[in-house]
Protein backbone atom coordinates (compact mmCIF):
# COMPACT_ATOMS: atom_id res chain seq x y z
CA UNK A 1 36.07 -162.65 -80.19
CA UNK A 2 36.05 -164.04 -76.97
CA UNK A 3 35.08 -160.99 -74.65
CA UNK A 4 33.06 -160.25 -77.49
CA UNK A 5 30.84 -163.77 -76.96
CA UNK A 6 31.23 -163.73 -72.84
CA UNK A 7 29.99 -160.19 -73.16
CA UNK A 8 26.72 -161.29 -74.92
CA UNK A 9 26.04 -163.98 -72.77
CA UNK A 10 26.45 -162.30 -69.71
CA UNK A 11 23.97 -159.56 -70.81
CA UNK A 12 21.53 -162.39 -71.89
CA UNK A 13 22.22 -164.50 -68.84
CA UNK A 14 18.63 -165.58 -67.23
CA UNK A 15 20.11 -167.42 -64.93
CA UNK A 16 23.24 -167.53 -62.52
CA UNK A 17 24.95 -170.21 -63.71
CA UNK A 18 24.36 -168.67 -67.45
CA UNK A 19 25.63 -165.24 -65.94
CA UNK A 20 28.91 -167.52 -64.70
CA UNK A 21 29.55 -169.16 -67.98
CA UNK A 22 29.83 -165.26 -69.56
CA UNK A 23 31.89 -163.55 -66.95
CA UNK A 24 33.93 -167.21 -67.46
CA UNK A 25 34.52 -166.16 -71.15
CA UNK A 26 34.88 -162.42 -70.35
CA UNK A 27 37.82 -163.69 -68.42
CA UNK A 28 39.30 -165.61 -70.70
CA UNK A 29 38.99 -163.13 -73.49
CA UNK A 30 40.71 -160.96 -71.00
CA UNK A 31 43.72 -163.16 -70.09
CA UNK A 32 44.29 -163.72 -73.97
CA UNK A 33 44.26 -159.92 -74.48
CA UNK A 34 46.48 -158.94 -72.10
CA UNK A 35 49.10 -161.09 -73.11
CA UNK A 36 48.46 -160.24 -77.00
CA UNK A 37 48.83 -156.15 -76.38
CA UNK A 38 52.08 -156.71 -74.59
CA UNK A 39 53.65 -159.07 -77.58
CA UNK A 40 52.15 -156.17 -80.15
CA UNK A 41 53.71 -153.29 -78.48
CA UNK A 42 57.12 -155.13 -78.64
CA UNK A 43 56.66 -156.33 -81.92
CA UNK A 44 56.17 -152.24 -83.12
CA UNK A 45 58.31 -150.67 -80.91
CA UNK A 46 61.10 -153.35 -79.72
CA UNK A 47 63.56 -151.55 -82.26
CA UNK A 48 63.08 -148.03 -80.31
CA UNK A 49 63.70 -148.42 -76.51
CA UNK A 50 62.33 -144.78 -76.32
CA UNK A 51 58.92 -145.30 -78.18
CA UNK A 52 58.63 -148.46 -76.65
CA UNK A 53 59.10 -146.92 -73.18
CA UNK A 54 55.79 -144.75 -74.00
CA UNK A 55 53.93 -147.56 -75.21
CA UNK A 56 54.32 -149.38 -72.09
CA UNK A 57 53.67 -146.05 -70.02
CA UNK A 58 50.80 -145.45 -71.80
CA UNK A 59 50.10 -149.49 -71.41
CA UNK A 60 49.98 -149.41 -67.54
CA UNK A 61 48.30 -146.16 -67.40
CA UNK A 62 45.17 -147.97 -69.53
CA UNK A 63 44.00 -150.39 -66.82
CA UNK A 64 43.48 -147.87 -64.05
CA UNK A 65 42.22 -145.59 -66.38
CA UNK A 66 39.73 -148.17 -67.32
CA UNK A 67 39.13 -149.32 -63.84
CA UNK A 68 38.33 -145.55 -62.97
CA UNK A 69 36.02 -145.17 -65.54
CA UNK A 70 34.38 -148.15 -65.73
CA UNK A 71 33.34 -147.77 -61.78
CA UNK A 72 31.83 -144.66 -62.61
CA UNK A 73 29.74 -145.39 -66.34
CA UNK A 74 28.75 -148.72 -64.42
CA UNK A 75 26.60 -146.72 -62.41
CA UNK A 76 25.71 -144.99 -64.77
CA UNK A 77 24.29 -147.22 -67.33
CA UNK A 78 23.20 -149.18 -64.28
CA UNK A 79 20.92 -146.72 -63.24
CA UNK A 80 19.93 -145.10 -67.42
CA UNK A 81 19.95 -147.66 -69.00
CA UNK A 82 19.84 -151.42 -67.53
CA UNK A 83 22.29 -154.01 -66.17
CA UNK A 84 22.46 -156.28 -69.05
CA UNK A 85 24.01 -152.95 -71.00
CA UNK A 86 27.42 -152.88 -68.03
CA UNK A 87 28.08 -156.46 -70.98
CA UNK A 88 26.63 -155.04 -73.79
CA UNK A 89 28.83 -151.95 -74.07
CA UNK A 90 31.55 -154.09 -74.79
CA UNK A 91 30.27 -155.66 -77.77
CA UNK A 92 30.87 -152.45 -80.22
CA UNK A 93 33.88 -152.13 -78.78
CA UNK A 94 34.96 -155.72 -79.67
CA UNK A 95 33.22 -155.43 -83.33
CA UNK A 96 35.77 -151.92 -84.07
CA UNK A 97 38.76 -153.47 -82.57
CA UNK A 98 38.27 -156.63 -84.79
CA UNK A 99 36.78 -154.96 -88.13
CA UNK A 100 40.32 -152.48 -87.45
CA UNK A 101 42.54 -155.32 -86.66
CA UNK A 102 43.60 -156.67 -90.40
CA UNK A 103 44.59 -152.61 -91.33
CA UNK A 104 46.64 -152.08 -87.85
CA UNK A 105 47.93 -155.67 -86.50
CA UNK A 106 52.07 -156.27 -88.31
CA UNK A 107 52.65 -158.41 -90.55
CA UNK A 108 54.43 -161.83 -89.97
CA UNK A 109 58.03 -161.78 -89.86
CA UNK A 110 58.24 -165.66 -91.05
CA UNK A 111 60.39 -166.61 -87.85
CA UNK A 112 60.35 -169.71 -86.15
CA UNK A 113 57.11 -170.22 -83.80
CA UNK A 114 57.48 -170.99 -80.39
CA UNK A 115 55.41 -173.85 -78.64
CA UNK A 116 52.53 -173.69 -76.42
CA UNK A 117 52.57 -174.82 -72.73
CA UNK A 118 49.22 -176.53 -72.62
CA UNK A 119 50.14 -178.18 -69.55
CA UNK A 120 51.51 -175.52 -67.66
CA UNK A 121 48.39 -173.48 -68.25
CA UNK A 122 45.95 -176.08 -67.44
CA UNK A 123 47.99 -176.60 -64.05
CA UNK A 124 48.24 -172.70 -62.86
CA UNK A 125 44.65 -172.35 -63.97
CA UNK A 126 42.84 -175.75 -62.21
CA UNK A 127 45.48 -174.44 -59.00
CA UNK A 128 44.32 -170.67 -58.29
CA UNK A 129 40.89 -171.38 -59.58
CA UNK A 130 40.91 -174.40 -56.36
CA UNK A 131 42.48 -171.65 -53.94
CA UNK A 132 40.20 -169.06 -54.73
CA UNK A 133 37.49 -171.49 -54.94
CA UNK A 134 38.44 -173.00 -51.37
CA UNK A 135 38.76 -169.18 -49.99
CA UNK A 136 35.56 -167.97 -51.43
CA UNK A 137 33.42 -170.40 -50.23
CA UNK A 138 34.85 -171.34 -46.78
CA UNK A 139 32.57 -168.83 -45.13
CA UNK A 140 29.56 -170.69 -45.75
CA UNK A 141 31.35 -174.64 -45.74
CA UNK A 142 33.31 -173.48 -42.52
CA UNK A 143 37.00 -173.14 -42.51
CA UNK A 144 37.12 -176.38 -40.37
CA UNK A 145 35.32 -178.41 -43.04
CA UNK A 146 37.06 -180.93 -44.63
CA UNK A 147 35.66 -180.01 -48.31
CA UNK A 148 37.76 -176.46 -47.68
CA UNK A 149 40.65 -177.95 -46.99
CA UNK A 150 40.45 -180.74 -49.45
CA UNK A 151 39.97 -178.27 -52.36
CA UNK A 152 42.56 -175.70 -51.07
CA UNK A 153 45.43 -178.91 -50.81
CA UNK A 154 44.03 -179.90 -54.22
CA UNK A 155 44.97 -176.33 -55.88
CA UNK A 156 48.10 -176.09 -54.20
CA UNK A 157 49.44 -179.84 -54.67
CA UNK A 158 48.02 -178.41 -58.51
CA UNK A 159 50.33 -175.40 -58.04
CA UNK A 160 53.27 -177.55 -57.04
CA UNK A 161 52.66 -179.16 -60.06
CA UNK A 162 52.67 -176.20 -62.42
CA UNK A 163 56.44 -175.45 -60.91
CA UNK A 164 57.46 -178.60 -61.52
CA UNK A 165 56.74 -178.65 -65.02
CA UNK A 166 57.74 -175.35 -65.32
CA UNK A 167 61.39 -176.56 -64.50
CA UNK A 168 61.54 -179.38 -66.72
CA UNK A 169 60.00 -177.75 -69.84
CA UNK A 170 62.53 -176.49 -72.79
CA UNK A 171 59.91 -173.42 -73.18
CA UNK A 172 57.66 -173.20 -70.12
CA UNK A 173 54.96 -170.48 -69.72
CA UNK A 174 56.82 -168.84 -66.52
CA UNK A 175 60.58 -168.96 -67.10
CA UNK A 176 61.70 -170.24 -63.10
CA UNK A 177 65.25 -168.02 -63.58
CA UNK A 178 62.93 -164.26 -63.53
CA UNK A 179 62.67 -164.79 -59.81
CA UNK A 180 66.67 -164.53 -59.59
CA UNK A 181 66.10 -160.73 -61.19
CA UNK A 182 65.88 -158.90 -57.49
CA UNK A 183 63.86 -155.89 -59.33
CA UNK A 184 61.84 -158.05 -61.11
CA UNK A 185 60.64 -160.10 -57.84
CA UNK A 186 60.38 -156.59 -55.93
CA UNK A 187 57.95 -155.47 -58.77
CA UNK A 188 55.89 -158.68 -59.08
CA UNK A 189 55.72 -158.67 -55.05
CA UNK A 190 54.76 -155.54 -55.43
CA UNK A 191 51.87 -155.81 -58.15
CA UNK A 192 50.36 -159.04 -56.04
CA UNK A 193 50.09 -156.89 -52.66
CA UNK A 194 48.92 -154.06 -54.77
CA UNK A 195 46.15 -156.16 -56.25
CA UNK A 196 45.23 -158.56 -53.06
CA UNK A 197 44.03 -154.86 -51.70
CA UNK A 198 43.28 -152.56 -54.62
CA UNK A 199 40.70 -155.08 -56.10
CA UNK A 200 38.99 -156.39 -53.11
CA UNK A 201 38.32 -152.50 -51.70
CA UNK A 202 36.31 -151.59 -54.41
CA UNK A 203 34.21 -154.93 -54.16
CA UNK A 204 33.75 -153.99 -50.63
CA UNK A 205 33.63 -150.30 -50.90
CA UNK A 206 30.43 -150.98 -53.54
CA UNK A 207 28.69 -153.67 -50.93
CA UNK A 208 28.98 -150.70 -48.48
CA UNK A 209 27.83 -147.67 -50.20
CA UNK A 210 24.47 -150.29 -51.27
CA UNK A 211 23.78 -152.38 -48.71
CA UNK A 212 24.60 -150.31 -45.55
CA UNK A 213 24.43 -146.72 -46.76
CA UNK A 214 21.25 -147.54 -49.62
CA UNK A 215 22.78 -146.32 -52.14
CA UNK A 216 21.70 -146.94 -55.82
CA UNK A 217 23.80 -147.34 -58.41
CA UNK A 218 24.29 -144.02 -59.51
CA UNK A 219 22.98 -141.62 -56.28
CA UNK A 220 23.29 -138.01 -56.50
CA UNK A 221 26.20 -136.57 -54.69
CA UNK A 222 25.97 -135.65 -51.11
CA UNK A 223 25.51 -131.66 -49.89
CA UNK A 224 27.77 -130.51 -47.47
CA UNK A 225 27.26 -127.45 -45.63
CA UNK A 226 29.20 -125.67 -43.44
């Protein structure tokens, strides 16, 4: 429901800070999803290592699947259709997935709940929002302004934070002891190197192929000859 309302306001958005507040709420939509898939596909397949070792194959093969695609059909609709419609695709997609929720999501198993680290999220969030805050807009401030560096000690004193609580809470949002799993800390390490360069190329691959090549959205393909 959440990607479903960012998604409509983004495609509605008039103005930049509108356009913000959407791809805000995509995101959040987004980081509630991701977590929710993962619990579901343990939920229906935790009893069968071997199904549940599909489901999480097919799980990770999803996003760049989806990244793939939706680099392509952006263009696409981009240059067919309008903008507003990259946001507006998604909003079918949101209506199916909840109208088929009730008929596919399990039934409660009556167990005890867990709690809900309100503070620990708040603290991670505030923190890399700062950094990336700090980082994004030091090229205009200046990395020798003092607003850069006030924000960037602000998100990691925030971070700091986040681990502390972490290590005093009874159920905290990041469990401290996974970094003593060696192949777990090779894979995160791993994922975060993979994603400081996978996800910034294509940014920078699209501002290329536009603004120095002239490129539109969705050119035809080039003619070699030999």
């Amino acid at each position: 429901m959440v990607l479903l309302a960012g998604s409509a306001v983004a495609g509605a958005a008039g103005t930049v800070g509108v356009e913000l507040t959407g791809r805000a709420l995509q995101g959040v939509g987004a980081a509630l999803i991701a977590p929710a898939a993962l619990t579901l596909l343990m939920m229906l397949f935790g009893s069968e290592p071997r199904e549940l070792t599909k489901a999480l194959s097919l799980y990770g093969a999803a996003a760049p699947a989806g990244g793939t695609a939706g680099v392509f059909l952006g263009g696409v609709i981009t240059e067919y259709a309008a903008w507003p419609w990259v946001f507006y695709i998604n909003i079918p997609i949101a209506v199916l997935a909840l109208a088929a929720a009730p008929a596919l999501m399990p039934g409660g198993s009556g167990g005890a709940r867990g709690s809900v680290d309100v503070v620990g999220a708040l603290t991670v969030t505030a923190g890399l929002g700062a950094v990336v805050f700090a980082v994004v807009r030091a090229p205009e401030a200046g990395w020798d302004a003092a607003s850069t560096w006030a924000v960037l000690a602000g998100g990691l004193v925030l971070l700091g934070a986040f681990l502390a609580v972490q290590a005093s809470r009874r159920a905290p949002l990041m469990p401290l002891s996974i970094f003593r799993a060696p192949n777990l800390g090779a894979a995160n390490l791993a994922q975060l190197l993979l994603g400081g360069a996978w996800i910034p190329m294509w940014f920078f691959l699209n501002l290329y192929l536009q603004r120095v090549l002239g490129y539109s959205a969705f050119p035809p393909g080039p003619r070699w000859s030999r």
